[in-house]
Protein backbone atom coordinates (compact mmCIF):
# COMPACT_ATOMS: atom_id res chain seq x y z
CA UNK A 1 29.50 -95.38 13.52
CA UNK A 2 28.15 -96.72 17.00
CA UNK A 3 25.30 -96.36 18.58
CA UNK A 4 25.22 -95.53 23.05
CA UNK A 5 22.45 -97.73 25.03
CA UNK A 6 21.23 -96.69 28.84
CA UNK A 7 19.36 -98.61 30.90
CA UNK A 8 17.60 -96.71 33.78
CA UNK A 9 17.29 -98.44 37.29
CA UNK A 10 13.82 -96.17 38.24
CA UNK A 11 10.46 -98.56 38.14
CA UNK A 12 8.54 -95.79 36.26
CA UNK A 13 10.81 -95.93 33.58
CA UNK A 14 11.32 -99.44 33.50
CA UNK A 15 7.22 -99.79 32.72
CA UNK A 16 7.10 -97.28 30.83
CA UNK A 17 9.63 -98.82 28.26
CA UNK A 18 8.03 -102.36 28.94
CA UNK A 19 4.66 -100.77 28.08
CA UNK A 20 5.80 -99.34 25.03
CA UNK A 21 7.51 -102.47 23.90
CA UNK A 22 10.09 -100.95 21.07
CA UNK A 23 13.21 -99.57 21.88
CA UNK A 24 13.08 -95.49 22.83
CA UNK A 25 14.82 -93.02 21.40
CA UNK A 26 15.17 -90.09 23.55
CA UNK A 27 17.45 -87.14 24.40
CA UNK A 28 17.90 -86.19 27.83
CA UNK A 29 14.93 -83.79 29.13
CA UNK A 30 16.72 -80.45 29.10
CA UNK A 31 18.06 -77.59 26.80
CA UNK A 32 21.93 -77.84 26.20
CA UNK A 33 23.65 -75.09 28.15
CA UNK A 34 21.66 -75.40 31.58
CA UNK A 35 22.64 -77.46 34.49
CA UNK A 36 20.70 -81.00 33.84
CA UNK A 37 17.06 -81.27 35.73
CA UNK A 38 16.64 -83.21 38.80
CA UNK A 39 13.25 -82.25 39.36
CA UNK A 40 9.99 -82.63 37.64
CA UNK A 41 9.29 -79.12 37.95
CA UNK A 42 13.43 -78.24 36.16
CA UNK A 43 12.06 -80.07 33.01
CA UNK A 44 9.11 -78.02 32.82
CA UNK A 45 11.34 -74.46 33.58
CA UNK A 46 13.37 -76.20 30.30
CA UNK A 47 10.63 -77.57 28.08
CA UNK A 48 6.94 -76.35 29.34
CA UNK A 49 5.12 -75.96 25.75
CA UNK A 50 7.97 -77.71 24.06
CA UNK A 51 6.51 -81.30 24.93
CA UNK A 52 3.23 -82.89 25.89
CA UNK A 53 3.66 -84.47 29.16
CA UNK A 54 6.19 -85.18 31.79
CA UNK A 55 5.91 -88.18 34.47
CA UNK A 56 7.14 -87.06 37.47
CA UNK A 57 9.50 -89.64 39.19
CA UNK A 58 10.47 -87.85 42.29
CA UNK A 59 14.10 -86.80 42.91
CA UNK A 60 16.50 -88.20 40.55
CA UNK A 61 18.50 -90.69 42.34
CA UNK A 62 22.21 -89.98 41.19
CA UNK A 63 21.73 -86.44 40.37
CA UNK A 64 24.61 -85.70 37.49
CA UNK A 65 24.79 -87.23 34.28
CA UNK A 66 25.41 -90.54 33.11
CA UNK A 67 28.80 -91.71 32.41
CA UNK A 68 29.19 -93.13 28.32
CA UNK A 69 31.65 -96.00 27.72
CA UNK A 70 33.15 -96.84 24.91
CA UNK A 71 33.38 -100.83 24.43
CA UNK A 72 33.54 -100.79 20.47
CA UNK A 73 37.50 -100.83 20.22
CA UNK A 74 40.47 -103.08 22.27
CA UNK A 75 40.15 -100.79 25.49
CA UNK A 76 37.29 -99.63 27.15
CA UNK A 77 36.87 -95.84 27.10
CA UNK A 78 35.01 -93.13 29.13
CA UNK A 79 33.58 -90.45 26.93
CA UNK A 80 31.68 -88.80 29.27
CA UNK A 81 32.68 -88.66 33.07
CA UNK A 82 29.39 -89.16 35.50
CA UNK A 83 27.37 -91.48 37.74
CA UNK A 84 30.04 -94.38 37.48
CA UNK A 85 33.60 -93.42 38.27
CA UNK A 86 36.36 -94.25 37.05
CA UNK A 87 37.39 -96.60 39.90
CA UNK A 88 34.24 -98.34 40.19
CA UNK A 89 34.20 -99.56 36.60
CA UNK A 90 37.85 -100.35 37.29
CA UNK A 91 36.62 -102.70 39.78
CA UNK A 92 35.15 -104.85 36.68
CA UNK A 93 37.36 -103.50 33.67
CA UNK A 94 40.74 -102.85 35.01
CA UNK A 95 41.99 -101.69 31.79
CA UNK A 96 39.21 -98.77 31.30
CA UNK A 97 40.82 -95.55 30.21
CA UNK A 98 39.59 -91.61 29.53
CA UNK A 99 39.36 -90.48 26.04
CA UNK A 100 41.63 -88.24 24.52
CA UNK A 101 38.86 -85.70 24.67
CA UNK A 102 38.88 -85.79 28.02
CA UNK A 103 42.34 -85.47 28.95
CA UNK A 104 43.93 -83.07 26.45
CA UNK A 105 42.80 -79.48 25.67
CA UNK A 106 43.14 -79.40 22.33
CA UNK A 107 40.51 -77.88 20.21
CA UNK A 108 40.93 -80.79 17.09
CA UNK A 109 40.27 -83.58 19.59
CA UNK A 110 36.81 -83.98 18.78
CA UNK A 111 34.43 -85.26 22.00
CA UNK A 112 32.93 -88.72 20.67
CA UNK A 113 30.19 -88.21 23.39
CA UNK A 114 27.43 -85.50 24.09
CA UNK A 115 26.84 -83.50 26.87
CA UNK A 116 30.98 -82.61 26.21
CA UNK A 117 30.69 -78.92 25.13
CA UNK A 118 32.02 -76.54 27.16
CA UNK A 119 29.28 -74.75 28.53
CA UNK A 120 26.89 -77.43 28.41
CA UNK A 121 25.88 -77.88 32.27
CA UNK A 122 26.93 -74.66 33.07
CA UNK A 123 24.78 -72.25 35.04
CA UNK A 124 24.19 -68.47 34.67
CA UNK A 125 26.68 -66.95 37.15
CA UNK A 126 30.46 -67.49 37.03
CA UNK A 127 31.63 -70.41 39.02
CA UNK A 128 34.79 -70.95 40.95
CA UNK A 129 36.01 -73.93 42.12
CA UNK A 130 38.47 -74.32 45.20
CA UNK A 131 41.09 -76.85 45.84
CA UNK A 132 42.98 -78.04 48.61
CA UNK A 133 42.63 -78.25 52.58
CA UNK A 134 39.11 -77.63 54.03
CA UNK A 135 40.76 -74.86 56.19
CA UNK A 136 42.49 -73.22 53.18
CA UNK A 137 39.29 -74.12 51.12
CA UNK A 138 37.20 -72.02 53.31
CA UNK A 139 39.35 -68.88 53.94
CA UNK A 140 40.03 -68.03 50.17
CA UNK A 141 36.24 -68.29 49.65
CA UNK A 142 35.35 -66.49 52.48
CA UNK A 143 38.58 -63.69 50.98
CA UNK A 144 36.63 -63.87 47.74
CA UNK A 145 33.29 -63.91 48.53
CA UNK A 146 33.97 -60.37 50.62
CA UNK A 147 35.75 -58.88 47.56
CA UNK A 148 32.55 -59.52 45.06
CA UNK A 149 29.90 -58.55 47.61
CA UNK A 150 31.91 -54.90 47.52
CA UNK A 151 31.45 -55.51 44.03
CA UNK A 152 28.33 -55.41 43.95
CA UNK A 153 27.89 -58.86 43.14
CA UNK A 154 25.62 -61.61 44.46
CA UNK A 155 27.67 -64.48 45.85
CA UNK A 156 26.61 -68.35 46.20
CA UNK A 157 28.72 -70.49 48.13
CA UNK A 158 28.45 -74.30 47.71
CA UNK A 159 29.55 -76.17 51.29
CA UNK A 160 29.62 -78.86 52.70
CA UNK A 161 27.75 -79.91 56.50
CA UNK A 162 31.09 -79.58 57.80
CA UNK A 163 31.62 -76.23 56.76
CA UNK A 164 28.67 -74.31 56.27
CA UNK A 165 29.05 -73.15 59.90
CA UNK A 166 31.94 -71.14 58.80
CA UNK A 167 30.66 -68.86 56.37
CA UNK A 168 28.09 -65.86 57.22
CA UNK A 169 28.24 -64.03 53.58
CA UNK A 170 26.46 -64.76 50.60
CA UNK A 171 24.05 -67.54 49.41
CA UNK A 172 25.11 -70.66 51.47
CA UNK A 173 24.02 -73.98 50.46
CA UNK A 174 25.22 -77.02 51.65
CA UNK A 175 25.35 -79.69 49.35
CA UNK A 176 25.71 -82.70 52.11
CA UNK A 177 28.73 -84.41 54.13
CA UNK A 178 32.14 -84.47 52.80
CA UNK A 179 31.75 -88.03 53.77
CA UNK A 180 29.11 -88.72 51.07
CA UNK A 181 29.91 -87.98 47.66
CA UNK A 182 27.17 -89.30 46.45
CA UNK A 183 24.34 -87.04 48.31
CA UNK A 184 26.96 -84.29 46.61
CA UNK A 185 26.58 -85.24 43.25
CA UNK A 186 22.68 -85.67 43.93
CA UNK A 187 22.79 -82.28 44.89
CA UNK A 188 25.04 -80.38 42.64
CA UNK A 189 23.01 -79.70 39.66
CA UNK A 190 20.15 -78.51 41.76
CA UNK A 191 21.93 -76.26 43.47
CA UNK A 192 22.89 -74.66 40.48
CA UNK A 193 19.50 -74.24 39.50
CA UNK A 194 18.56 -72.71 42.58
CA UNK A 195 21.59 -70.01 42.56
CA UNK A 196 20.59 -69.11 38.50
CA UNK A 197 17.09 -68.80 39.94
CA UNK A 198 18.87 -66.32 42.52
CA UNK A 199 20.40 -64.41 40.08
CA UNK A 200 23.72 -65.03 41.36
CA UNK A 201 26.44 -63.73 39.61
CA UNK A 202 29.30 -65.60 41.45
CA UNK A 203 29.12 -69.03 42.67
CA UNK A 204 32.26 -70.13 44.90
CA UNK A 205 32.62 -73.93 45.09
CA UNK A 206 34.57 -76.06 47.64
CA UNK A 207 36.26 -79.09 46.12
C-alpha cells in the first residue's frame, strides 16, 4: 500500500538521476544474505555477469544501510534501523517510534521493510557480539577466541583503536575509535567481507 523514496547525498548519483530524468527504480546492489557492498569491487564479487555496468563512487560514505521511516500513519515509524538513529530523527520528530517488527520476536509480526530477514546482512562465519565494559569486553573475547583456535577454528576479532593492542590471537581488525561511531559503521560491513573472504569461521565482536 505505500511506496519508500531515498534520496542519495553522493554527486555521481545525483547526475546520474538528473541525467536520466524519470524517477529510478532500483534495488540495492547486492544479493540478500551477504553483508551489503561498500566497495565497487563487493558489487562485482555479488553481481559480476548479473548486470552491465557499475560506476564506481569510491567508498560509501555511511557504510550500513539506510534507515526506512514510516510517515503514512499518526506516528512516525522506523522499519528498518540504519544510517539515521533513532535520536537524531528525534531531534526533528520527537514522537518517532520502532515498529513492532523491530521490537518483538514474534514470528506473525510481519517486517513492513526489506533488508529485515534474519540472515540478510549476515556473513559466512558465526558472529558473536560482546557487551559491557571495554575491560570485560576484551577478556571474554580473548577467553573465547583461545577456546576456538584449539578448535580448530579460524577466529576474527572486530576492535576498536583502543583495544586492538590487547589482543595477539586471531584475525584482528580494528574498525576505528570508540569515539567515532560513525567511522564504525563505515567500517562494519567491510570488515565482514574481508573475514568471509578469510574463511573465518568465528567472528568475535566488541560492542
Amino acid at each position: 500500500d505505500t511506496v519508500a523514496i531515498r534520496m542519495p547525498d553522493h554527486p555521481i548519483a545525483l547526475a546520474l538521476i538528473k541525467a536520466s530524468n524519470v524517477p529510478i527504480a532500483a534495488p540495492s546492489a547486492n544479493t540478500s544474505g551477504k553483508p551489503s557492498p561498500t566497495l565497487a569491487e563487493h558489487v562485482m564479487e555479488d553481481l559480476n555477469g548479473k548486470i552491465h555496468m557499475i560506476i564506481d563512487g569510491g567508498k560509501t560514505g555511511i557504510g550500513v544501510e539506510s534507515t526506512v521511516l514510516d510517515l503514512s500513519g499518526d506516528t512516525p515509524l522506523i522499519l528498518r534501523p540504519g544510517g539515521v538513529s533513532m535520536e537524531e530523527l528525534r531531534e526533528h520528530l520527537p514522537q518517532v517510534e520502532e515498529d513492532l517488527s523491530l521490537i518483538k520476536d514474534d514470528k506473525g509480526v510481519v517486517p513492513k521493510s526489506p533488508g529485515q530477514k534474519y540472515k540478510h546482512y549476515a556473513p559466512k562465519g558465526e558472529m558473536y557480539l560482546f557487551i559491557g565494559s571495554v575491560d570485560n569486553m576484551v577478556k571474554k573475547i580473548d577467553e573465547y577466541a583461545i577456546r576456538y583456535i584449539a578448535m580448530g577454528k579460524k577466529v576474527g576479532i572486530m576492535a576498536t583503536e583502543e583495544t586492538k593492542a590487547k589482543y595477539d590471537k586471531g584475525i584482528i581488525v580494528s574498525l576505528g575509535s570508540r569515539e567515532n561511531k560513525e567511522s564504525i559503521a563505515q567500517n562494519l560491513f567491510s570488515t565482514l567481507r574481508m573475514f568471509d573472504q578469510e574463511g573465518v569461521d568465528i567472528i568475535l565482536a566488541e560492542g
